[in-house]
Protein backbone atom coordinates (compact mmCIF):
# COMPACT_ATOMS: atom_id res chain seq x y z
CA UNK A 1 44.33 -15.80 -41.42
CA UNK A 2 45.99 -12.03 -42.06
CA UNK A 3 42.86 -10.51 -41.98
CA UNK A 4 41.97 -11.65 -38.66
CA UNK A 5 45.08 -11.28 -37.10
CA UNK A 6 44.56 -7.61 -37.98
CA UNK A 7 40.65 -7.41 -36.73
CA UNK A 8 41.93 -9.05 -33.17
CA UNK A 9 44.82 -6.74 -33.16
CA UNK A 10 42.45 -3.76 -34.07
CA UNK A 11 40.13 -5.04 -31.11
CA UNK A 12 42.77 -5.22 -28.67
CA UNK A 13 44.42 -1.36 -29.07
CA UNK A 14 40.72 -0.15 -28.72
CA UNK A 15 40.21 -2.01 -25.67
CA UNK A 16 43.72 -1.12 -24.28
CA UNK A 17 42.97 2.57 -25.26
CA UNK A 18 39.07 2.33 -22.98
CA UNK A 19 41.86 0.54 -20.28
CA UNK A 20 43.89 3.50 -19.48
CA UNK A 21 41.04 6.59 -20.77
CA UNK A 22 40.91 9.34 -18.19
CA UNK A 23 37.25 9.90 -17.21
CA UNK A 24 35.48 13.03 -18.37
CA UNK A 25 34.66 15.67 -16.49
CA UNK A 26 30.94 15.32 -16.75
CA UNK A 27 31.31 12.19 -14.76
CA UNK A 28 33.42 13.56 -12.13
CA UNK A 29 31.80 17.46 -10.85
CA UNK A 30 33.66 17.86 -7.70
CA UNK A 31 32.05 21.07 -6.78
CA UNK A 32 28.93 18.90 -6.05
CA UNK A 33 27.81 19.31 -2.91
CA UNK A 34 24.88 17.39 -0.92
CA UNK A 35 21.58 18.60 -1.52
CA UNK A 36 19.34 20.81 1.18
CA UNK A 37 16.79 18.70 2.63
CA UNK A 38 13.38 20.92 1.89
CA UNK A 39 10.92 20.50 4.60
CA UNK A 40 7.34 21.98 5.49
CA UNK A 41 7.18 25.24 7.53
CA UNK A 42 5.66 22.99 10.65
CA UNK A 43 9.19 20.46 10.15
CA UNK A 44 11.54 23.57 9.93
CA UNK A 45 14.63 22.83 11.78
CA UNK A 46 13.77 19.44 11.45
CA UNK A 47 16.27 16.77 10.03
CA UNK A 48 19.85 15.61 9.37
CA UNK A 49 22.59 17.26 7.93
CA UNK A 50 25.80 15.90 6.68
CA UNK A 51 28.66 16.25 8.50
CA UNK A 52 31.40 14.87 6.90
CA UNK A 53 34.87 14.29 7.90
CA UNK A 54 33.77 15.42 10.88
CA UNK A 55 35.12 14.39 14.15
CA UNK A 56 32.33 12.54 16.78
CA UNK A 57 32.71 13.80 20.24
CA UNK A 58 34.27 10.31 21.71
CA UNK A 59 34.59 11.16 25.32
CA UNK A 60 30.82 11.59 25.50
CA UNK A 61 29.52 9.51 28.82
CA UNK A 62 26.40 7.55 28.35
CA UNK A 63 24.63 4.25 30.12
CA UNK A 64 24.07 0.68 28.20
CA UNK A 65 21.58 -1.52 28.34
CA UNK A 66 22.63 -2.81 31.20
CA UNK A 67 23.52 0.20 33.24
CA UNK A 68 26.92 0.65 33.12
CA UNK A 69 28.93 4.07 32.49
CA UNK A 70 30.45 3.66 29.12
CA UNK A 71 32.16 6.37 26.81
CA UNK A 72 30.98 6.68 23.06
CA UNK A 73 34.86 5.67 22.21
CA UNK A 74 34.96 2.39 24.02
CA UNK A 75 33.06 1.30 20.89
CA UNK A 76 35.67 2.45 18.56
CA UNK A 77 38.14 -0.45 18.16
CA UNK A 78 41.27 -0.24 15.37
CA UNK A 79 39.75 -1.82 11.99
CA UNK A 80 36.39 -1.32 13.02
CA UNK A 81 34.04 1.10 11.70
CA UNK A 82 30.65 1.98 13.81
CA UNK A 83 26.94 2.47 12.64
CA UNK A 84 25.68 5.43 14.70
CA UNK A 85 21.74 6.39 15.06
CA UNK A 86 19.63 8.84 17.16
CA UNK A 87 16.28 7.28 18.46
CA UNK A 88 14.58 6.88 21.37
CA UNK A 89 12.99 3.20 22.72
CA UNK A 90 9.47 4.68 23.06
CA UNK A 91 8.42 6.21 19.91
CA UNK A 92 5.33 4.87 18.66
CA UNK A 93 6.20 5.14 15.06
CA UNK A 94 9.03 5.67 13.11
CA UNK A 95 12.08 4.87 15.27
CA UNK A 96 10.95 1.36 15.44
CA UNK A 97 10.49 0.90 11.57
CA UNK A 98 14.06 2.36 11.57
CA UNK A 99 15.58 0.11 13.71
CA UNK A 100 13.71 -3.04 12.05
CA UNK A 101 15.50 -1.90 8.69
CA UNK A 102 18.87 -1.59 10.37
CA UNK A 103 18.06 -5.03 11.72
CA UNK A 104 17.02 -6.54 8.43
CA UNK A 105 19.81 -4.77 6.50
CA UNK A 106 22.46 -6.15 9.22
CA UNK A 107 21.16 -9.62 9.02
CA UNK A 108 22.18 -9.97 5.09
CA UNK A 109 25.95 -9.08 5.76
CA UNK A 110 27.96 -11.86 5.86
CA UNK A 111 29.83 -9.36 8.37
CA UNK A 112 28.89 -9.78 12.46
CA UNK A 113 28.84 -6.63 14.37
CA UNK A 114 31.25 -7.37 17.03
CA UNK A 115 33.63 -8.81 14.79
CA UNK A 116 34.41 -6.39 11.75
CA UNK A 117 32.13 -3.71 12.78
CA UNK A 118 30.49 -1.93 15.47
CA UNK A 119 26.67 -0.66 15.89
CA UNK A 120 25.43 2.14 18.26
CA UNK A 121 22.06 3.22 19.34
CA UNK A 122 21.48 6.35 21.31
CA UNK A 123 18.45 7.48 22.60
CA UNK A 124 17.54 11.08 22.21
CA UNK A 125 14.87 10.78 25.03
CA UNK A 126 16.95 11.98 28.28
CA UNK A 127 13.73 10.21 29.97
CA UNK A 128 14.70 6.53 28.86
CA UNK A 129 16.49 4.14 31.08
CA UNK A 130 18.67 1.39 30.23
CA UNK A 131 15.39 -0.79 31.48
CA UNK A 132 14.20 0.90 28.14
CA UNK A 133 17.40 -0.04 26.07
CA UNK A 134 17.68 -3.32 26.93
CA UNK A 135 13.89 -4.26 25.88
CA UNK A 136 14.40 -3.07 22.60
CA UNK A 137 17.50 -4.80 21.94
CA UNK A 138 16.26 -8.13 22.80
CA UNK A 139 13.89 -7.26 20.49
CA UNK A 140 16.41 -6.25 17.04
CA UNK A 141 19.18 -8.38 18.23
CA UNK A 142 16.11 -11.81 17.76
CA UNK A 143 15.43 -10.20 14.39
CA UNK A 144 18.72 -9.53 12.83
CA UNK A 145 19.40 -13.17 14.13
CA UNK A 146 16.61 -14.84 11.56
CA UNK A 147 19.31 -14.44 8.24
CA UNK A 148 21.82 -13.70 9.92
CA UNK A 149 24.95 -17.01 9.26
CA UNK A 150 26.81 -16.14 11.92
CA UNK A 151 24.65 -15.93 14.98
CA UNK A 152 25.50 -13.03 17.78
CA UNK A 153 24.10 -12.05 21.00
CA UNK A 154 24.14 -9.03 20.90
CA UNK A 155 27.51 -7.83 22.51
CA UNK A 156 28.14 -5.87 19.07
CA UNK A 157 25.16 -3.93 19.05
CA UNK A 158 24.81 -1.51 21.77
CA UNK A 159 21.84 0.65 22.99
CA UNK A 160 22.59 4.13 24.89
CA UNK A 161 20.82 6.18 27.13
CA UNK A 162 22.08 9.77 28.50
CA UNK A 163 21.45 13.36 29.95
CA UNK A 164 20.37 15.93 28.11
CA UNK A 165 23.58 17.63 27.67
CA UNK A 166 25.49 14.81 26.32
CA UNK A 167 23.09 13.78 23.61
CA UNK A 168 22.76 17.54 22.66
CA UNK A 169 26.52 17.68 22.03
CA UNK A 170 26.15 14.31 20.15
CA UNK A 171 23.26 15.24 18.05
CA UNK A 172 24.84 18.63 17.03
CA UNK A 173 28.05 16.69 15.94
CA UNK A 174 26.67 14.39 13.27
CA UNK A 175 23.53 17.00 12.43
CA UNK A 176 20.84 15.51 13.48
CA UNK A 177 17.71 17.75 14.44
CA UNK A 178 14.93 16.86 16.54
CA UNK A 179 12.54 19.06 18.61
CA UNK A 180 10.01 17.41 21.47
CA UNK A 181 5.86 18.12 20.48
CA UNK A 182 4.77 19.98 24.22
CA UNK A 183 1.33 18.96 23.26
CA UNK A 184 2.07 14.83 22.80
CA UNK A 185 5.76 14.70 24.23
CA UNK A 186 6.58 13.24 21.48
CA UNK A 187 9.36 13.81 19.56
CA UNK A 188 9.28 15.18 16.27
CA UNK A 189 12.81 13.77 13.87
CA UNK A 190 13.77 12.38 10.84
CA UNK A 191 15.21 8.94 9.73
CA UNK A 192 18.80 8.01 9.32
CA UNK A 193 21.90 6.16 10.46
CA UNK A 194 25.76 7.42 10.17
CA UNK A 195 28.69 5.24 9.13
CA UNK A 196 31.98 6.78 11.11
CA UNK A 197 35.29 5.42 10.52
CA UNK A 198 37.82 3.48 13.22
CA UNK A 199 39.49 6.88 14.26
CA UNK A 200 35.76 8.87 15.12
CA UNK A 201 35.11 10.94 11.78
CA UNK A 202 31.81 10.82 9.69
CA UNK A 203 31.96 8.90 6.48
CA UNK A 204 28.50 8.33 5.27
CA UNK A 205 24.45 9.24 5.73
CA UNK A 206 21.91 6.42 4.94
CA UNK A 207 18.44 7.98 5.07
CA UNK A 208 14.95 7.03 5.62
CA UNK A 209 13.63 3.09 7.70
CA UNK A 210 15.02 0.82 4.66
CA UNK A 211 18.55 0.37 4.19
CA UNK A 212 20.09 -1.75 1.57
CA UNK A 213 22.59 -4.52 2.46
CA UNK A 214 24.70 -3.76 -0.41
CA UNK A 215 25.43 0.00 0.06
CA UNK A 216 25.87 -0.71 3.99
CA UNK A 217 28.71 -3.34 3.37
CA UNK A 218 30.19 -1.01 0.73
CA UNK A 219 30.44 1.82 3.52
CA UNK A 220 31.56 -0.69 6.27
CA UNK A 221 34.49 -1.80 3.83
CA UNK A 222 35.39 1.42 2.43
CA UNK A 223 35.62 3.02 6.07
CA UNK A 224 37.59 0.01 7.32
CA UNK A 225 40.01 1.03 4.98
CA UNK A 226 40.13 -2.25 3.20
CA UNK A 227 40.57 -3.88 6.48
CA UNK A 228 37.62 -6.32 6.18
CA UNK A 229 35.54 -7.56 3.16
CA UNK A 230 37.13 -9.54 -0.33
CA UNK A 231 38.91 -8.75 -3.36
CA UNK A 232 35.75 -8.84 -5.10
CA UNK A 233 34.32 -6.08 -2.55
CA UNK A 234 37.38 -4.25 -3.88
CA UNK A 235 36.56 -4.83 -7.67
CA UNK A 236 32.91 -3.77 -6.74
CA UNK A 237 33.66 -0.25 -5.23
CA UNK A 238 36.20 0.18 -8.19
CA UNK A 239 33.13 0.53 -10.31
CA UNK A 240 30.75 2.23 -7.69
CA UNK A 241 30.94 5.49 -5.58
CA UNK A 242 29.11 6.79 -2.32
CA UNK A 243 27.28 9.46 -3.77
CA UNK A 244 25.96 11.93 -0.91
CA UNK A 245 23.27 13.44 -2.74
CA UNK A 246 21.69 10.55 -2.29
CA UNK A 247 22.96 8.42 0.18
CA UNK A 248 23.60 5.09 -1.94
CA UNK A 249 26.38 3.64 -4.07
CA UNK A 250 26.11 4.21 -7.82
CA UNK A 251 27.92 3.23 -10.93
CA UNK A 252 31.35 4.93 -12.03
CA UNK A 253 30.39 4.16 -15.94
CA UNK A 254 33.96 5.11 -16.39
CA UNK A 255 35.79 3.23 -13.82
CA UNK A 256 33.38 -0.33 -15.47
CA UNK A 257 34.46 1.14 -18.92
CA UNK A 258 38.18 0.99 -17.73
CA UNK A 259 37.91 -2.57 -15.90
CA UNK A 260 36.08 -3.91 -19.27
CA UNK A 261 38.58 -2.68 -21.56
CA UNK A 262 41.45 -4.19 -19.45
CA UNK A 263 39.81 -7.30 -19.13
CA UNK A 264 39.70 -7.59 -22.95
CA UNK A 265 42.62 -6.57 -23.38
CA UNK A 266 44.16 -9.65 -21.25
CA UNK A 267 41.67 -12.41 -22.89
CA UNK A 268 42.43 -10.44 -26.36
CA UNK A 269 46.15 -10.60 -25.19
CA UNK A 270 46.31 -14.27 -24.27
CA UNK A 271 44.32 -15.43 -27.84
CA UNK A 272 47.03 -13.71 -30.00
CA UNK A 273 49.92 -15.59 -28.02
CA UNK A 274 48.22 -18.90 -28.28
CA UNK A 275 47.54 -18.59 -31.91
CA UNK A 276 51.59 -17.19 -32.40
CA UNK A 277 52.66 -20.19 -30.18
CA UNK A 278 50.73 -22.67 -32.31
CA UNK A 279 51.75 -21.17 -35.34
CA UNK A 280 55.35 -21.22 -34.35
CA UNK A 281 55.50 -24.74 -33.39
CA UNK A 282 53.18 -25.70 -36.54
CA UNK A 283 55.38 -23.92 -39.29
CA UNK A 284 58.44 -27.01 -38.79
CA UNK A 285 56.22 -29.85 -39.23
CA UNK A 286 54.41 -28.44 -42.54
CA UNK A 287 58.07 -27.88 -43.88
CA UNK A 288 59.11 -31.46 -43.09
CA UNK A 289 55.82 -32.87 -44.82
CA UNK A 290 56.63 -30.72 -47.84
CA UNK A 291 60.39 -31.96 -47.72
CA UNK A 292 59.56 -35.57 -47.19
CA UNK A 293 56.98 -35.45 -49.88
CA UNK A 294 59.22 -33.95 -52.47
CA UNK A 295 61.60 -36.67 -51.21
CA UNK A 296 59.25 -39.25 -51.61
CA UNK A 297 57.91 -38.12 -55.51
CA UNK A 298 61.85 -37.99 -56.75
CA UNK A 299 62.35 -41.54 -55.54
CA UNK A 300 59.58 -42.49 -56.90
CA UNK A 301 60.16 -41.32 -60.39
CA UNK A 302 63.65 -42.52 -60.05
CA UNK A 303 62.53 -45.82 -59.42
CA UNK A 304 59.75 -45.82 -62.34
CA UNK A 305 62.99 -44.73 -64.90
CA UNK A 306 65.06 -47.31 -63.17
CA UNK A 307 62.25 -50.33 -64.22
């Protein structure tokens, strides 16, 4: 029984020392900084860069889907962070697979835009018209619907159209680069939506037409400011960090070291004060039985001598 005492007790100060270990520096290289995108001579100028902790022009006028004059920061609501992208309505290609993976990654949130969030589409195409904007919404709101649990129509998801001059300014504040083809009139972009906090500053880049659900409700939580989501969702981005490079969450192998160790150390902590508790209460009893039985054998041999 000594012996394991000791291997518990040995377990337990390794796990409380993996509990409170700072992290090496190997794991934490704040000098990183996100990587160029590299691009073919005929795509220079072409792309997104990362703006971060930078401030989105608010007071930027544009038109919904249904006409009216609204301001970029009637969207921004306390608590609520906004998903921001650039397309336009008519692009053959690439803006609609974009929006059908914002749609698909939306619909696996157990968050409702219009509730703990906010999502904004602006079209880069001064030549849309809300007519435009509202066709394509029908469209994404009916498809984020399918998995969605909470049902919405719509009034959290907004689609933008503008003048030339305001989208400019709004495409030059979150980076995003785009350049019209004279000989198709097509546009020529890349792929990506922003995640901007409550108070109008960038917080994260998700690149490319497929978005994962996971990463996206990370963001949303993280920006809220732990306004929305679970203590889980806390536990979770404990152990992973928005990595810019590349756009997702990843593992802090320290941070799951720490939580492990902890954890351990508790269930470690709780067996050793059941086993002293049951040995306490144990050690009377076993002295009685020994008293009662030497009790018992002296009567009994007085008893025999006595016959």
């Amino acid at each position: 029984m000594l012996q394991i005492k000791k291997l518990v007790l040995g377990i337990y100060i390794t796990a409380s020392t993996l509990a409170v270990a700072q992290a090496p520096s190997s794991f934490q290289d704040k000098s990183s900084q996100p990587a160029a995108q590299v691009a073919p001579a005929d795509l220079s100028n072409i792309g997104i860069d990362q703006r971060l902790n930078q401030p989105v022009p608010l007071d930027l006028q544009f038109k919904d889907e249904t006409g009216k004059t609204v301001k970029l920061g009637d969207y921004f609501h306390s608590g609520r962070p906004v998903l921001l992208n650039l397309v336009y309505y008519t692009c053959p290609m690439l803006c609609g697979e974009e929006l059908a993976g914002e749609a698909s990654a939306l619909s696996m949130l157990k968050f409702t835009p219009g509730n703990e969030y906010e999502v904004v589409s602006v079209s880069f195409n001064p030549d849309e018209t809300p007519k435009d904007a509202a066709a394509k919404k029908q469209v994404y709101i009916a498809r984020m619907n399918e998995h969605l649990d909470h049902k919405t129509d719509g009034e959290g998801w907004h689609f933008l159209t503008g003048q030339q001059e305001q989208i400019k300014q709004l495409a030059d504040a979150v980076g995003f680069h785009y350049r019209r083809d004279p000989r198709t009139g097509q546009f020529i972009h890349a792929a990506g939506i922003m995640l901007v906090t409550p108070a109008g500053k960038l917080a994260q880049y998700y690149y490319g037409v497929e978005f994962s659900p996971k990463d996206i409700r990370l963001g949303l939580i993280e920006a809220s400011h732990d306004k929305i989501g679970t203590l889980v969702d806390q536990v979770v981005l404990y152990c992973y960090h928005y990595d810019p490079n590349t756009g997702r969450y990843g593992a802090v192998v320290t941070n799951i070291m720490r939580l492990a160790g902890a954890a351990t150390m508790l269930i470690l902590g709780g067996f050793l004060i059941v086993m002293y508790r049951r040995e306490k209460s144990g050690s009377p009893a076993r002295t009685a039985v020994v008293r009662d039985g030497v009790a018992d054998s002296h009567d009994s041999k007085k008893g025999t001598g006595r016959a």
